[in-house]
Protein backbone atom coordinates (compact mmCIF):
# COMPACT_ATOMS: atom_id res chain seq x y z
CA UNK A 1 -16.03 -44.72 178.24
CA UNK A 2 -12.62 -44.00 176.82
CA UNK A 3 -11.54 -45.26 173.25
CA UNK A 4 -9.55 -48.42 173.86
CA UNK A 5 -6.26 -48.99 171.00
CA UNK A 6 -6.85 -51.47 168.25
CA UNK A 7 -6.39 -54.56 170.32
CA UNK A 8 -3.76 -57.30 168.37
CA UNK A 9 -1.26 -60.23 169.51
CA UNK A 10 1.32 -57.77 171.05
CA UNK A 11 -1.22 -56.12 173.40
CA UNK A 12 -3.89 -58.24 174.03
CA UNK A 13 -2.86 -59.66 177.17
CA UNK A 14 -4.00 -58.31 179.99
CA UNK A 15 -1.99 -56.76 182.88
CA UNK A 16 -5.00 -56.22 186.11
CA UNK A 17 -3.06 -53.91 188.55
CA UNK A 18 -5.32 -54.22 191.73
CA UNK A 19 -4.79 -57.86 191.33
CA UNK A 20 -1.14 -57.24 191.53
CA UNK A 21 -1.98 -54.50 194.12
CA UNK A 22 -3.91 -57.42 196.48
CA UNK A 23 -1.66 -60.07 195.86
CA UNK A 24 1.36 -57.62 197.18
CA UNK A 25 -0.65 -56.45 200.23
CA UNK A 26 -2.02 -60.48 200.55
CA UNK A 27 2.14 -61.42 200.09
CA UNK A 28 3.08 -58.31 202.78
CA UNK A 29 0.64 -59.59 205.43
CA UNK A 30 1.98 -63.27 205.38
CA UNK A 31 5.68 -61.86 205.76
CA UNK A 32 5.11 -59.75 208.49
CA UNK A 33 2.95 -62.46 210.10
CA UNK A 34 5.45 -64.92 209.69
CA UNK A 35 7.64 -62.32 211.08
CA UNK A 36 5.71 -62.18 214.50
CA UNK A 37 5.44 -65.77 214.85
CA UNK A 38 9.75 -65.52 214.87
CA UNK A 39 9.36 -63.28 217.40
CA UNK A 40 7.17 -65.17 219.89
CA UNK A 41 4.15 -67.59 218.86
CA UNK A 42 0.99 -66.15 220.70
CA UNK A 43 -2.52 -66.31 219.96
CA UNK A 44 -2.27 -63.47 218.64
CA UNK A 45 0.32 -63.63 216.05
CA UNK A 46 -0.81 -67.43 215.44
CA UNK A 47 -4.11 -66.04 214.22
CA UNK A 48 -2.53 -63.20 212.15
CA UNK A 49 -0.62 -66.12 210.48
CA UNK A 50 -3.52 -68.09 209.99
CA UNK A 51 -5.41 -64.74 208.62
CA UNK A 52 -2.95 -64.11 206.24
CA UNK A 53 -2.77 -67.67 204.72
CA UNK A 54 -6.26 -67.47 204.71
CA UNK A 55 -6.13 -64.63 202.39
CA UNK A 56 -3.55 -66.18 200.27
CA UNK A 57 -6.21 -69.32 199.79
CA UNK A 58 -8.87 -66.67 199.26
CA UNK A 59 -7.48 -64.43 196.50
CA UNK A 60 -6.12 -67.50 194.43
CA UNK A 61 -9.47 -69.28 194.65
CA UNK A 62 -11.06 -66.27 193.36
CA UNK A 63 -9.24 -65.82 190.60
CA UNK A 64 -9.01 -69.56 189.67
CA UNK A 65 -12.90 -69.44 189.76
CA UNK A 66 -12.88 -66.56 187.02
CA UNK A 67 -10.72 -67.84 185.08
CA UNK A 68 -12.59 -71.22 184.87
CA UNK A 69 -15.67 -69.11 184.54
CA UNK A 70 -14.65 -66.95 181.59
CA UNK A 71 -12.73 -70.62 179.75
CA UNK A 72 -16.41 -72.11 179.78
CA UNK A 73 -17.66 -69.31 178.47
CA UNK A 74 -15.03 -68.67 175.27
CA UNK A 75 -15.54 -72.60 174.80
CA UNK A 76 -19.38 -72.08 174.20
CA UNK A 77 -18.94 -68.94 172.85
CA UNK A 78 -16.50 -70.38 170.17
CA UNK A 79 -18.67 -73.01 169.42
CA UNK A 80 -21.33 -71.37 168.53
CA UNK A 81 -19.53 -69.00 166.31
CA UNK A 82 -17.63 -72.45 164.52
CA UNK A 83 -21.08 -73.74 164.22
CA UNK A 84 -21.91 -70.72 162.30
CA UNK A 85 -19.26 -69.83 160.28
CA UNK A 86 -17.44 -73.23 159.34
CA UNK A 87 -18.29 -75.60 156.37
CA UNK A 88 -20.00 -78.14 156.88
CA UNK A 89 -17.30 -80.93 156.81
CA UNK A 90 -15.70 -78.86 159.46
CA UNK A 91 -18.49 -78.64 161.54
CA UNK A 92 -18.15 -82.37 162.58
CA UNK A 93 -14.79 -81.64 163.73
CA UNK A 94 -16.15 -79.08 166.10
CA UNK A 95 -15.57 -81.46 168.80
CA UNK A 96 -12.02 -82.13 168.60
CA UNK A 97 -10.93 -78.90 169.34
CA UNK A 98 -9.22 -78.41 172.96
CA UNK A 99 -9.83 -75.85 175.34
CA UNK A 100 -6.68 -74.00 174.25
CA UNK A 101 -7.14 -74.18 170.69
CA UNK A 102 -10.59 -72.36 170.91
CA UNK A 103 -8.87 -69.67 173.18
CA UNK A 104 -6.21 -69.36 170.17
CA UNK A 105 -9.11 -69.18 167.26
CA UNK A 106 -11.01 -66.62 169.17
CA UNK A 107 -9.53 -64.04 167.96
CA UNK A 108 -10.02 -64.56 164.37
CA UNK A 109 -12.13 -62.51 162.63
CA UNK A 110 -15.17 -64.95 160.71
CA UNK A 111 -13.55 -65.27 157.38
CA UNK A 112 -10.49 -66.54 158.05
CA UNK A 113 -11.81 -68.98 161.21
CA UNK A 114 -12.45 -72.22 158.31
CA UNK A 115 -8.80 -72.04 157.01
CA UNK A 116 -7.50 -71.22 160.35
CA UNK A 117 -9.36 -74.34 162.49
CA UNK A 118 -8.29 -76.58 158.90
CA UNK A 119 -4.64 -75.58 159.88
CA UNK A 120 -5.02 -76.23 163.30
CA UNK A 121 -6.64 -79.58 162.99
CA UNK A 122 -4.72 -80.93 160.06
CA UNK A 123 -1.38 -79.49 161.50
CA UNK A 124 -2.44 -80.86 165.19
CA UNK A 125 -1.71 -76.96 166.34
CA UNK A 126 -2.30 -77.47 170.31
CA UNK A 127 -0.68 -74.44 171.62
CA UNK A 128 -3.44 -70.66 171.95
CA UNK A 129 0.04 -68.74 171.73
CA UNK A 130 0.73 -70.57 168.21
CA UNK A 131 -3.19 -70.23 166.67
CA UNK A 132 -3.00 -66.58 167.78
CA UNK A 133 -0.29 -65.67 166.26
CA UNK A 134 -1.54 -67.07 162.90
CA UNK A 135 -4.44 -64.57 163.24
CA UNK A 136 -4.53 -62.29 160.46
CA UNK A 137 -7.34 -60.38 161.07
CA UNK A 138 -7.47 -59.93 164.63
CA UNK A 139 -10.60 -59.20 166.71
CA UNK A 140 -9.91 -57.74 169.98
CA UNK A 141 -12.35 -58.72 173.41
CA UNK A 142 -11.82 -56.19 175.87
CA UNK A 143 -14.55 -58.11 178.20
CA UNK A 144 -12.01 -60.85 179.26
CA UNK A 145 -11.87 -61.07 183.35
């Protein structure tokens, strides 16, 4: 396994290229399907048409199911780790954190995740992109999907 770079808020987004590879291939096939239904609609090009859309359907319900996948797993993950690390008078307000503030506080290392989730609560921070770049101490996951 190769050494990965120190992972912060100006890299940590994640570019997958064979997902951009299928959805160009996925985007090819519908134009040149749509292309033979122009030139005459026959069963054959109908069901190339249908094929392709198919695929479009496919691919996006894949990913959409990852994505929902890995979002219930950084909310339980993060609320364990607030469990664990917060004070206790913060530990009630475990609850009223959204979705996307726990994917902003995940990267923060342990120490600075009580004055970070105060901020974010008191302030009524809602946006990740906001929490994350109040991150200090930044602790990469190079597991995301």
């Amino acid at each position: 396994m190769s050494a990965q770079a120190p992972q912060n808020y100006a890299n940590h987004r994640r570019f997958d290229k064979l997902y951009m590879v299928v959805e160009v291939l996925v985007a090819l096939a519908v134009i040149l399907s749509i292309a033979g239904l122009v030139k005459g609609v026959t069963a054959s090009s109908l069901s190339t048409f249908l094929l392709a859309v198919i695929a479009v359907v496919l691919v996006l319900k894949v990913r959409l199911y990852s994505l929902t996948v890995q979002d219930r797993i950084v909310r339980l993950e993060m609320r364990l780790r607030l469990e664990r690390v917060l004070p206790p008078d913060l530990k009630d307000r475990i609850p009223d954190l959204t979705l996307s503030q726990l994917i902003g506080l995940r990267f923060a290392s342990d120490g600075e995740l009580p004055t970070l989730v105060r901020q974010v609560l008191d302030e009524r921070i809602t946006k990740a992109d906001e929490i994350k770049k109040r991150v200090k101490n930044w602790q990469g996951d190079h597991l995301r999907v």
